[in-house]
PDB file of N, CA and C in Angstrom:
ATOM      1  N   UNK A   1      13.305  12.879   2.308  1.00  0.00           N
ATOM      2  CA  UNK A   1      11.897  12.696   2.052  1.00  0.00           C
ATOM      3  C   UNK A   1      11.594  11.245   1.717  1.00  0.00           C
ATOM      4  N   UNK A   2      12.589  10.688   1.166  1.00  0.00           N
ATOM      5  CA  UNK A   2      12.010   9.444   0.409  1.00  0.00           C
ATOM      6  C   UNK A   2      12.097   8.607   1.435  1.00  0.00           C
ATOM      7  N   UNK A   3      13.205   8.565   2.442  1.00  0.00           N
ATOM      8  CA  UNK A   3      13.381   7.673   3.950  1.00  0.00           C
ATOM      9  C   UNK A   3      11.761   7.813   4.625  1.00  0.00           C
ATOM     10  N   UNK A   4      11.237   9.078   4.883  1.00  0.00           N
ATOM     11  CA  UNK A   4      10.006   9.197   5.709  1.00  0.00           C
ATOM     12  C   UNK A   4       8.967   8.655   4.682  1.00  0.00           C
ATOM     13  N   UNK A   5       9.115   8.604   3.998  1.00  0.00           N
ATOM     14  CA  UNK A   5       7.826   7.894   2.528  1.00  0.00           C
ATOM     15  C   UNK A   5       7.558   6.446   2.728  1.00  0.00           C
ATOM     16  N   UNK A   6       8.589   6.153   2.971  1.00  0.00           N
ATOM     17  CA  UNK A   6       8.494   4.611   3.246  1.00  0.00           C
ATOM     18  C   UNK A   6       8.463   4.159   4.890  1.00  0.00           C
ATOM     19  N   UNK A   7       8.577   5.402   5.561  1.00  0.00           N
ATOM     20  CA  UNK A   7       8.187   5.262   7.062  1.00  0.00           C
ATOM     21  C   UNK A   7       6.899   4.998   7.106  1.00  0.00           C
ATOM     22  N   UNK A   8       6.189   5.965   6.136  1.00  0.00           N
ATOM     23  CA  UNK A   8       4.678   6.113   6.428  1.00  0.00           C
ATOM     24  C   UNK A   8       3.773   4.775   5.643  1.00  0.00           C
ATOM     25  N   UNK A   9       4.489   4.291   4.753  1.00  0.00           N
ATOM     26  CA  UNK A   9       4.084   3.289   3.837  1.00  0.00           C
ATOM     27  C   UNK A   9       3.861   2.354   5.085  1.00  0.00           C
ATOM     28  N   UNK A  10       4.930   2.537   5.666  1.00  0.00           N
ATOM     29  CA  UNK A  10       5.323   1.013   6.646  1.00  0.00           C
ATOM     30  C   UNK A  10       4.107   0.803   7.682  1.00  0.00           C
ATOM     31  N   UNK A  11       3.449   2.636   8.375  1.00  0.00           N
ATOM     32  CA  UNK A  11       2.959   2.842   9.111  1.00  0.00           C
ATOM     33  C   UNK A  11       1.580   2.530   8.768  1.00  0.00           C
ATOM     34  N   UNK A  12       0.988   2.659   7.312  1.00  0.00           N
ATOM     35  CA  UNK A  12      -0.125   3.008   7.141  1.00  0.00           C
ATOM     36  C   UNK A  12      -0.276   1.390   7.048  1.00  0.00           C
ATOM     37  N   UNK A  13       0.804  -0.016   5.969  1.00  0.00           N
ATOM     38  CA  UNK A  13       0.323  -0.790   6.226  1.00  0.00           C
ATOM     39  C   UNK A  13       0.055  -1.447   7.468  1.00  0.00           C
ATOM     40  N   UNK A  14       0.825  -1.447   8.687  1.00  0.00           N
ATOM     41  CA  UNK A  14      -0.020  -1.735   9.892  1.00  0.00           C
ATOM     42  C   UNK A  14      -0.939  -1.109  10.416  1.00  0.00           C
ATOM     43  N   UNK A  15      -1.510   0.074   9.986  1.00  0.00           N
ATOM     44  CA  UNK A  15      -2.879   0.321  10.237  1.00  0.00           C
ATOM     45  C   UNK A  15      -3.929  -0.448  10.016  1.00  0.00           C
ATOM     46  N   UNK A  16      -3.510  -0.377   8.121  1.00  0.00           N
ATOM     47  CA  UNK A  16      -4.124  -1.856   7.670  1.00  0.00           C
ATOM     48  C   UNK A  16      -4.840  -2.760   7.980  1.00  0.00           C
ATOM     49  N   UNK A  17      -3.616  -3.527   8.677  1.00  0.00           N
ATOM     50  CA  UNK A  17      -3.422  -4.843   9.211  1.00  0.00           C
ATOM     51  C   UNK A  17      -4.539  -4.807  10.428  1.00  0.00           C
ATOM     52  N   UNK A  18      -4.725  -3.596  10.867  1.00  0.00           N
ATOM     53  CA  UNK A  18      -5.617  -3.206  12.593  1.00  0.00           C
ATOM     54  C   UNK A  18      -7.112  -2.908  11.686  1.00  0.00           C
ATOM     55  N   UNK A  19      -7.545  -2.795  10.543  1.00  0.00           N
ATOM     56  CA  UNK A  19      -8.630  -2.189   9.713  1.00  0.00           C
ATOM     57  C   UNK A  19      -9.013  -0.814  10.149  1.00  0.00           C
ATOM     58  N   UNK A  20      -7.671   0.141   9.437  1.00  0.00           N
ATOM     59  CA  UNK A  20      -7.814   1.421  10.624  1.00  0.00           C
ATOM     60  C   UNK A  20      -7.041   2.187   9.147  1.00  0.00           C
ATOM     61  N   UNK A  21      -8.317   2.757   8.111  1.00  0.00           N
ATOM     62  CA  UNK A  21      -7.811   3.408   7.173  1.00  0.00           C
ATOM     63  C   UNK A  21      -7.213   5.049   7.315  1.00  0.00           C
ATOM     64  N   UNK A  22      -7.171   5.178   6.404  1.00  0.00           N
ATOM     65  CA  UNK A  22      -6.296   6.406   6.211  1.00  0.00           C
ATOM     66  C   UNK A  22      -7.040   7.717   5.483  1.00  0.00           C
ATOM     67  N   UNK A  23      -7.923   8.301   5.488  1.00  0.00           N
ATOM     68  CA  UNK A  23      -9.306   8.772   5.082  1.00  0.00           C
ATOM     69  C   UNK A  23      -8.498   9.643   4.160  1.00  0.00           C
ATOM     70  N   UNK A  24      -7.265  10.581   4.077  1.00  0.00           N
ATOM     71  CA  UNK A  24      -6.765  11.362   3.634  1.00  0.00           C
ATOM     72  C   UNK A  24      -5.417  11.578   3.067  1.00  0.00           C
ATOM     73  N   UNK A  25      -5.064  12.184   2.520  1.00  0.00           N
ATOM     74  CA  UNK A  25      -3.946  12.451   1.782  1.00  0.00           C
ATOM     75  C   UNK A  25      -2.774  13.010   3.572  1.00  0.00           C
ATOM     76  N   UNK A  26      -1.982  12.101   3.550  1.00  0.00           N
ATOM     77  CA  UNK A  26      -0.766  12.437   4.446  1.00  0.00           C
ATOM     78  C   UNK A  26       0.129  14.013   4.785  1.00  0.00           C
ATOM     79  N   UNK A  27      -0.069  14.652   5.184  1.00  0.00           N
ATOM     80  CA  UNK A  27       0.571  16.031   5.042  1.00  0.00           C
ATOM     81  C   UNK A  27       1.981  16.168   5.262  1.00  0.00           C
ATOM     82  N   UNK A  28       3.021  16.051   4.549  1.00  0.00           N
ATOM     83  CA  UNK A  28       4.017  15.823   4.507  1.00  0.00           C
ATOM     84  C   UNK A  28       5.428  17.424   4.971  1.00  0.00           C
ATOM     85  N   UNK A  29       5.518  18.134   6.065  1.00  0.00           N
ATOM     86  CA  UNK A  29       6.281  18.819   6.513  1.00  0.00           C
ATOM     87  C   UNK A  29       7.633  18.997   6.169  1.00  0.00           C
ATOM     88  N   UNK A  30       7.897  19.526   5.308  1.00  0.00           N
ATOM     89  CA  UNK A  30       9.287  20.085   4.465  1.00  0.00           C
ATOM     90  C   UNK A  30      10.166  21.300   4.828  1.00  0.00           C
ATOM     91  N   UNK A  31      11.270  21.487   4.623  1.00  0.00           N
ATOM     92  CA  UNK A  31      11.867  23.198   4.979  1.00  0.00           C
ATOM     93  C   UNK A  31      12.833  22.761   3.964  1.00  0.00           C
ATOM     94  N   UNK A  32      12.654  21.917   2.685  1.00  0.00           N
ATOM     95  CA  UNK A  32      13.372  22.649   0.920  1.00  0.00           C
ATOM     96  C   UNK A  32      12.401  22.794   0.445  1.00  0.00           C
ATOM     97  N   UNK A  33      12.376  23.959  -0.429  1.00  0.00           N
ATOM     98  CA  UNK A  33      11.155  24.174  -1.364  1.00  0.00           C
ATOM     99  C   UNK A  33      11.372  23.404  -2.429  1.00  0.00           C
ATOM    100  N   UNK A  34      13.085  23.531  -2.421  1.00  0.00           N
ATOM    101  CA  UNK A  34      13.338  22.990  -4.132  1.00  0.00           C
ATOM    102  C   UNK A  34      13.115  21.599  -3.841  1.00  0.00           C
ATOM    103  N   UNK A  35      13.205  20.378  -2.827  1.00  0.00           N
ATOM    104  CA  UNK A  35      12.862  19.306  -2.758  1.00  0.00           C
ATOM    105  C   UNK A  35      11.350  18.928  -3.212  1.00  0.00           C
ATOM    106  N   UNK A  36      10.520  19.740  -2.917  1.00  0.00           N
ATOM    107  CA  UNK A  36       9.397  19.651  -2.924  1.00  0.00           C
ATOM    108  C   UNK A  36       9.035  20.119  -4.422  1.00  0.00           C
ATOM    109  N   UNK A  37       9.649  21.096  -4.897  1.00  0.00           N
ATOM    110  CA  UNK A  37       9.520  21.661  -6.172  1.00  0.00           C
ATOM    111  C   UNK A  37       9.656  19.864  -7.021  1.00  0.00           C
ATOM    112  N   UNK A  38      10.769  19.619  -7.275  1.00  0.00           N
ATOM    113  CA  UNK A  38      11.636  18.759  -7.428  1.00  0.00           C
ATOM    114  C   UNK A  38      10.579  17.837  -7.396  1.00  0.00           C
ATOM    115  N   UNK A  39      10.040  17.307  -6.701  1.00  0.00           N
ATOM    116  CA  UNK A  39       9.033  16.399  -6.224  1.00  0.00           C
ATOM    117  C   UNK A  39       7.439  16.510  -7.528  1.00  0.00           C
ATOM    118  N   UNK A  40       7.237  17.629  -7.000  1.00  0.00           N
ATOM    119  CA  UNK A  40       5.940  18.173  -7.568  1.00  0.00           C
ATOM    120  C   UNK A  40       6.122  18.116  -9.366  1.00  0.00           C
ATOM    121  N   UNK A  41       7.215  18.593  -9.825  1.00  0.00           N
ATOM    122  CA  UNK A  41       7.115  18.751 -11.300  1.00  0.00           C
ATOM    123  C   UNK A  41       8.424  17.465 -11.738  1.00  0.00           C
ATOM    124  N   UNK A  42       7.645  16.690 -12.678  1.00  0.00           N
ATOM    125  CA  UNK A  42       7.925  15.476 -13.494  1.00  0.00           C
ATOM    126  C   UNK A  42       9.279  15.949 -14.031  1.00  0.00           C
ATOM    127  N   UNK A  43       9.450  17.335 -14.531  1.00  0.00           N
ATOM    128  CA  UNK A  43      10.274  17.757 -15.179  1.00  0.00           C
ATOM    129  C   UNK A  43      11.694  16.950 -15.042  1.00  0.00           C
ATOM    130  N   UNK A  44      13.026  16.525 -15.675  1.00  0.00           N
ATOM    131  CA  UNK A  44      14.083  16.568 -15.240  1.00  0.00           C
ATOM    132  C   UNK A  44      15.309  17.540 -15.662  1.00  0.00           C
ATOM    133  N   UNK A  45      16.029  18.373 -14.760  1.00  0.00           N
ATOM    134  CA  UNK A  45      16.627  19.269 -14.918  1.00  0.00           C
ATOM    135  C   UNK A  45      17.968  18.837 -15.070  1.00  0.00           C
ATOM    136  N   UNK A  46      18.938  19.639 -15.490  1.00  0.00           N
ATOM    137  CA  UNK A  46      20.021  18.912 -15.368  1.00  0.00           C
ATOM    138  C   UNK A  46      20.945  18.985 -13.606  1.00  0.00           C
ATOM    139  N   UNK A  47      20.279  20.056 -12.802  1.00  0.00           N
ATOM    140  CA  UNK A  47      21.163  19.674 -11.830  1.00  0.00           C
ATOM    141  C   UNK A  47      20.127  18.572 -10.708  1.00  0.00           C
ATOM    142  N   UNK A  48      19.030  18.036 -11.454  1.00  0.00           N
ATOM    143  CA  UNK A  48      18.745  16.704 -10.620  1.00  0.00           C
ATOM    144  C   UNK A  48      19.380  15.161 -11.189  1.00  0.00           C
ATOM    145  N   UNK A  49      19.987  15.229 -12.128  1.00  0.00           N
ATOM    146  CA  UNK A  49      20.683  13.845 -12.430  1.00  0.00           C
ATOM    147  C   UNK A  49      20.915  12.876 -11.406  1.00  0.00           C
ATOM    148  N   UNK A  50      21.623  13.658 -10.368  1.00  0.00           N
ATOM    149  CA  UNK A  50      22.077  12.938  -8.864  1.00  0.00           C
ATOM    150  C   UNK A  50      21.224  11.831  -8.319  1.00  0.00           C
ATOM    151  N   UNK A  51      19.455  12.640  -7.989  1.00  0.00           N
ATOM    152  CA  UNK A  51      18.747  11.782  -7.988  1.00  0.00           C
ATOM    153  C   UNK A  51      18.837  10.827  -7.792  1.00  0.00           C
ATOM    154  N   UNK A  52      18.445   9.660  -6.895  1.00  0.00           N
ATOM    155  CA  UNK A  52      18.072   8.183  -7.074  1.00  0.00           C
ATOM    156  C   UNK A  52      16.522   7.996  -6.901  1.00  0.00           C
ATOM    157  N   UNK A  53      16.246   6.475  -6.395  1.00  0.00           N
ATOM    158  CA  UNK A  53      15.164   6.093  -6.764  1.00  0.00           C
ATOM    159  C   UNK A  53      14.061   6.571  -5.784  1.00  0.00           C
ATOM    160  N   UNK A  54      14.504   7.265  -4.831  1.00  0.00           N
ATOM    161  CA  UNK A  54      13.929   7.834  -3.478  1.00  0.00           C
ATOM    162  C   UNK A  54      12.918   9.006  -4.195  1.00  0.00           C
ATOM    163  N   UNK A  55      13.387   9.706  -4.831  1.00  0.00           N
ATOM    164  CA  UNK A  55      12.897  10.913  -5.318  1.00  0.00           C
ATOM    165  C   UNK A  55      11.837  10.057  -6.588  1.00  0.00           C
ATOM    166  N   UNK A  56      11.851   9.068  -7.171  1.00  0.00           N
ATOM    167  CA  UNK A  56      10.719   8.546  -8.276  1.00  0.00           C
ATOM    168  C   UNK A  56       9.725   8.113  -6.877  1.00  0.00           C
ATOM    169  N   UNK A  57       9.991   7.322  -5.652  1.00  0.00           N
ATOM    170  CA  UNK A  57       9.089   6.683  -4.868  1.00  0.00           C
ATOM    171  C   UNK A  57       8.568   7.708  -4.687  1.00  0.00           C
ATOM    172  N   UNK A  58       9.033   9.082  -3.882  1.00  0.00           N
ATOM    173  CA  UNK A  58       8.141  10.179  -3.547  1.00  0.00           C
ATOM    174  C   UNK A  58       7.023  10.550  -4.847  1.00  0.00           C
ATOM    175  N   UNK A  59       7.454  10.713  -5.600  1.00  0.00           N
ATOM    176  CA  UNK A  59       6.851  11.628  -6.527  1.00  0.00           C
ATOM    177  C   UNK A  59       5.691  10.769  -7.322  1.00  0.00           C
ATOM    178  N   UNK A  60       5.686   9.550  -6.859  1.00  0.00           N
ATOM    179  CA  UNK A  60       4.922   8.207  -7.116  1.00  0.00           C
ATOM    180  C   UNK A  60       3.819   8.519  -6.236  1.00  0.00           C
ATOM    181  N   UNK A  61       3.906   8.349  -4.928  1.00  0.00           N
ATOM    182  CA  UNK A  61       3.321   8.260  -4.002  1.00  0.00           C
ATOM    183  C   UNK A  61       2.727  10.120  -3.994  1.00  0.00           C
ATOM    184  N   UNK A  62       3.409  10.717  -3.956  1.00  0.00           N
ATOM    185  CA  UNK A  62       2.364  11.509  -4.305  1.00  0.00           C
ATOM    186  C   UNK A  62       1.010  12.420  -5.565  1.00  0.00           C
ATOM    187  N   UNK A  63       1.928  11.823  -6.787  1.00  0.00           N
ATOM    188  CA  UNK A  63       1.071  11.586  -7.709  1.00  0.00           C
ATOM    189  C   UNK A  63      -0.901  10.610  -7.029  1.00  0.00           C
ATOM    190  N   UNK A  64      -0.219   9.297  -6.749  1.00  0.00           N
ATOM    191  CA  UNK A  64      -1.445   8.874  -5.667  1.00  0.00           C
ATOM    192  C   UNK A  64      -2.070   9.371  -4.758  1.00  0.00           C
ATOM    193  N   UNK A  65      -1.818  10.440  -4.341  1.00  0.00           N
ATOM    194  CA  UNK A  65      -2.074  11.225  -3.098  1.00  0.00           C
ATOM    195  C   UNK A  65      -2.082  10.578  -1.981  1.00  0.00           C
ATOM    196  N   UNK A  66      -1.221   9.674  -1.529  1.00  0.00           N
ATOM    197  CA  UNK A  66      -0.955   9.336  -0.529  1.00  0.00           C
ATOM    198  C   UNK A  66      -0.406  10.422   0.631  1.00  0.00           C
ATOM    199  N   UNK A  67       0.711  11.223  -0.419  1.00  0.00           N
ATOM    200  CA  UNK A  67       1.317  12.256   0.646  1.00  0.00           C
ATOM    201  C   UNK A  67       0.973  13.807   0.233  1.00  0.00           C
ATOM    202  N   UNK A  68       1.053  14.451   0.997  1.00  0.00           N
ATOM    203  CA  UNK A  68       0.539  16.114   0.307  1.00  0.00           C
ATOM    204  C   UNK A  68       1.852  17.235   0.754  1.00  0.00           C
ATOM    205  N   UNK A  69       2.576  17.561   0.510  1.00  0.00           N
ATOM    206  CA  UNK A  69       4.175  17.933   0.596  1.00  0.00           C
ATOM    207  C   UNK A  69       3.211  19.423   1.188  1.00  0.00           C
ATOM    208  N   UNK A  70       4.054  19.933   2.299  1.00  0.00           N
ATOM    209  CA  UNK A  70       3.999  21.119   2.401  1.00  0.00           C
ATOM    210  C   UNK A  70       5.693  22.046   3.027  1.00  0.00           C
ATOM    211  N   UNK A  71       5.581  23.178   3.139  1.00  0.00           N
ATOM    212  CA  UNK A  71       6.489  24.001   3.013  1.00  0.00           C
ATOM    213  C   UNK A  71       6.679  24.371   4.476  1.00  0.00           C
ATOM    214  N   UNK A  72       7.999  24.348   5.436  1.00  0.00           N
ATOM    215  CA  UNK A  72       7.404  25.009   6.487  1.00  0.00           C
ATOM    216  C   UNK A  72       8.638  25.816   7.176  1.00  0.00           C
ATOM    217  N   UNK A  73       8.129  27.551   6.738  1.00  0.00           N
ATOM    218  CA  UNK A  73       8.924  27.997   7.197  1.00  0.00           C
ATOM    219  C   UNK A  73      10.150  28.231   8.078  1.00  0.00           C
ATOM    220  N   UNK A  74      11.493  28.717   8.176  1.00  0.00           N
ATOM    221  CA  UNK A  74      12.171  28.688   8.886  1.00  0.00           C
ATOM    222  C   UNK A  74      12.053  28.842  10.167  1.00  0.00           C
ATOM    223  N   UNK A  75      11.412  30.180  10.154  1.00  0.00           N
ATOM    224  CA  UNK A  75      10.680  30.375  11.558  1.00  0.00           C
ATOM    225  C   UNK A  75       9.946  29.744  12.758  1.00  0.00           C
ATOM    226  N   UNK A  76       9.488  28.701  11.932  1.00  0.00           N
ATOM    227  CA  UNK A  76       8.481  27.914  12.450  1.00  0.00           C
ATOM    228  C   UNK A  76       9.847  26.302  12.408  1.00  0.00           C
ATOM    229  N   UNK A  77      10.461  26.514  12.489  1.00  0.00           N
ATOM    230  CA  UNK A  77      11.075  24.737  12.594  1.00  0.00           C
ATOM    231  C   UNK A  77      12.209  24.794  14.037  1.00  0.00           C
ATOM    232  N   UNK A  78      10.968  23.704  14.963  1.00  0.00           N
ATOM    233  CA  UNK A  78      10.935  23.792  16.377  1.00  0.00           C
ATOM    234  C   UNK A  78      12.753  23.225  16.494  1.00  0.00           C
ATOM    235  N   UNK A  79      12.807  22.370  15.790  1.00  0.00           N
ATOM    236  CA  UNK A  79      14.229  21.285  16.115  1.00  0.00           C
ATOM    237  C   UNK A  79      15.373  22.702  15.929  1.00  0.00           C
ATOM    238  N   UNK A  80      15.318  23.604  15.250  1.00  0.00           N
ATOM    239  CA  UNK A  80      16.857  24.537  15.303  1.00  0.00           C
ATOM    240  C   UNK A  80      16.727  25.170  16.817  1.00  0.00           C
ATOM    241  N   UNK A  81      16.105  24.896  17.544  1.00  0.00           N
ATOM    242  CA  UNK A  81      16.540  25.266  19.196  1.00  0.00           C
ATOM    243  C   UNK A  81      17.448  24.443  19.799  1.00  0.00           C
ATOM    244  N   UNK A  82      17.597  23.322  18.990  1.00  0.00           N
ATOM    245  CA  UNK A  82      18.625  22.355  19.180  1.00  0.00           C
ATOM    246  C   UNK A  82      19.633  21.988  18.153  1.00  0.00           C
ATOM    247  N   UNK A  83      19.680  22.642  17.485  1.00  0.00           N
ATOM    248  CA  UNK A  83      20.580  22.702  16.259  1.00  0.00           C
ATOM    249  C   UNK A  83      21.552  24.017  15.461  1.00  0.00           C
ATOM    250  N   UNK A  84      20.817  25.289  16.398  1.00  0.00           N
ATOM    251  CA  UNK A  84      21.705  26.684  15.660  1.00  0.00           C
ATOM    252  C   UNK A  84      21.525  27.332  17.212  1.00  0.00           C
ATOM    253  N   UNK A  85      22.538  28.076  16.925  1.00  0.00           N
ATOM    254  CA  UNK A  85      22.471  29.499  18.007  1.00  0.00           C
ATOM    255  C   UNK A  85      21.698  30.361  17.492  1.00  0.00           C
ATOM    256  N   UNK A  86      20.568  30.479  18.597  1.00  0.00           N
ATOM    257  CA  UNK A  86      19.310  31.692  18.576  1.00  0.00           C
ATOM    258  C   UNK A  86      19.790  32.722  19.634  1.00  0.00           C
ATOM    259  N   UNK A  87      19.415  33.676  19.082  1.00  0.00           N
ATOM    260  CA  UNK A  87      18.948  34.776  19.918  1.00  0.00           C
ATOM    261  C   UNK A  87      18.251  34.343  20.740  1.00  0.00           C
ATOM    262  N   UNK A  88      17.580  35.323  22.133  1.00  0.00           N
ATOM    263  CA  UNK A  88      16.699  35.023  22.951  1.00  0.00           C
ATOM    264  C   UNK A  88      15.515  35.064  22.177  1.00  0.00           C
ATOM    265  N   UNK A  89      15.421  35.983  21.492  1.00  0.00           N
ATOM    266  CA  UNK A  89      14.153  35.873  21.124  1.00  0.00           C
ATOM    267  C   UNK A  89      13.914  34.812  20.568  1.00  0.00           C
ATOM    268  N   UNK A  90      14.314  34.367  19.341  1.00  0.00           N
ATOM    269  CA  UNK A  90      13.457  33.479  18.602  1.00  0.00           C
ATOM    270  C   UNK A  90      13.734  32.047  19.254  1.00  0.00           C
ATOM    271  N   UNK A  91      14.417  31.386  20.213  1.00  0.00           N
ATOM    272  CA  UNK A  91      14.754  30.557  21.207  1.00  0.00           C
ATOM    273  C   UNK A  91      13.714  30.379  22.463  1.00  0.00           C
ATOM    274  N   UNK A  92      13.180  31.547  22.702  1.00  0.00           N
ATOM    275  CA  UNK A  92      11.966  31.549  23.713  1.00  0.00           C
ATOM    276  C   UNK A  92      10.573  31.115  22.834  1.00  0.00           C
ATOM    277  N   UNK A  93      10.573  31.720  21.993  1.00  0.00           N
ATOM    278  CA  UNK A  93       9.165  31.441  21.056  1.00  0.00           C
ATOM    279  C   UNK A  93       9.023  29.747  20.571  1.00  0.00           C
ATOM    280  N   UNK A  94      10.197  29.365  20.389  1.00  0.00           N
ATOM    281  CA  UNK A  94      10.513  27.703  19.664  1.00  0.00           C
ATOM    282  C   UNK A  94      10.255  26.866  21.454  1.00  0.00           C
ATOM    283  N   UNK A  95      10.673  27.620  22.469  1.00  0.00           N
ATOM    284  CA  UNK A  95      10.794  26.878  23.313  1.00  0.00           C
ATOM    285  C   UNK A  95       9.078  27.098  23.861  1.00  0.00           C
ATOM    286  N   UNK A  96       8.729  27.923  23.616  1.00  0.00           N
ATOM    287  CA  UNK A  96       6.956  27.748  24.044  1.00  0.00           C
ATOM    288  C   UNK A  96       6.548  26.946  23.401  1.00  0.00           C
ATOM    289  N   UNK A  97       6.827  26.513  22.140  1.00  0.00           N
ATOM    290  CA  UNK A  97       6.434  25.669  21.139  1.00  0.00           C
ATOM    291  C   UNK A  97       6.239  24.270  21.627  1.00  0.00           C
ATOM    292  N   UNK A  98       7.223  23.750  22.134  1.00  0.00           N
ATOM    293  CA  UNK A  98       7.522  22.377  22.821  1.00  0.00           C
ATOM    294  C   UNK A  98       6.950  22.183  24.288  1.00  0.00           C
ATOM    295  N   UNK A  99       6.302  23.543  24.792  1.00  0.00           N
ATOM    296  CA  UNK A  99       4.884  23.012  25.771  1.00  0.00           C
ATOM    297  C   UNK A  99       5.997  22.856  27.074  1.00  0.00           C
ATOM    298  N   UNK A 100       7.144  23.459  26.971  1.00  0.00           N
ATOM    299  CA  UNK A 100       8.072  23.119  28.298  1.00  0.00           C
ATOM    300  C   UNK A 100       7.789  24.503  29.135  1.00  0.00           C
ATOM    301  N   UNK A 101       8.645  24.157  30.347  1.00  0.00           N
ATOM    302  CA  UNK A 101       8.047  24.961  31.600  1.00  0.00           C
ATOM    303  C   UNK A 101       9.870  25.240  32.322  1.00  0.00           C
ATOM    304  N   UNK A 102       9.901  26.425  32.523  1.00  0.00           N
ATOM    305  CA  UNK A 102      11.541  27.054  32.687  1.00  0.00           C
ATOM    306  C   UNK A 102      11.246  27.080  34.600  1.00  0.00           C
ATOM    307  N   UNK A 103      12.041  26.350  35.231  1.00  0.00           N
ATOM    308  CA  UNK A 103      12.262  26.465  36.530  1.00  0.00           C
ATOM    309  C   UNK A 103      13.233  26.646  37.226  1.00  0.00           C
ATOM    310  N   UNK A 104      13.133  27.900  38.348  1.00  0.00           N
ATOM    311  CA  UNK A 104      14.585  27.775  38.367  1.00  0.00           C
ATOM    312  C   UNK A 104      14.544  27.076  39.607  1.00  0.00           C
ATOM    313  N   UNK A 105      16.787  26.849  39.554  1.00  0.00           N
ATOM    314  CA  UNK A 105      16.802  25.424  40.321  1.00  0.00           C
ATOM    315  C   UNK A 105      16.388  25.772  42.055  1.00  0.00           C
ATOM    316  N   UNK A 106      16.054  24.831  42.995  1.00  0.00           N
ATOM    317  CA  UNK A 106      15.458  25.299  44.603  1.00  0.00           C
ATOM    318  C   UNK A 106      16.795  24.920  45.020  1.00  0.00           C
TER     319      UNK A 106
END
């Protein structure tokens, strides 16, 4: 999370730079809850010690509402069609997802 935080930092200041604001809070696409948990509450637990400074930038930046963390089901995360063995089923549904077209070869 904290790598893409500073992607978007990077992104929004060359928007900037073009006078091309940012009207809204960033919607930020997650699949840990506890990252996001983690994120959301100030709290420190003892199994976040690990932590570095990635996790204060996030939780900075979204305190500002720069970013708005959301949750996104397993089901719904297009990239494991390329990353786990699916069934047909749930492999056809991810693959409609990506707007591709199945041909067979002439």
């Amino acid at each position: 999370m904290g790598s893409t935080v500073c992607e978007l930092l990077w992104i929004s200041c060359i928007l900037q730079e073009f006078n091309i604001s940012i009207p809204a809070a960033i919607h930020f696409h997650c699949d840990n809850k506890a990252a996001i948990h983690i994120t959301e509450n100030p709290v420190e637990h003892e199994r976040t010690k690990h932590l570095d400074i990635y996790c204060h930038l996030v939780r900075d930046h979204l305190k500002r509402g720069f970013i708005l963390p959301r949750h996104v089901p397993n089901h719904q995360q297009v990239a494991d069609m390329f990353t786990k063995a699916l069934s047909s089923a749930p492999f056809a549904r991810l693959f409609s997802k990506l707007g591709m077209l199945s041909h067979a070869p002439t």
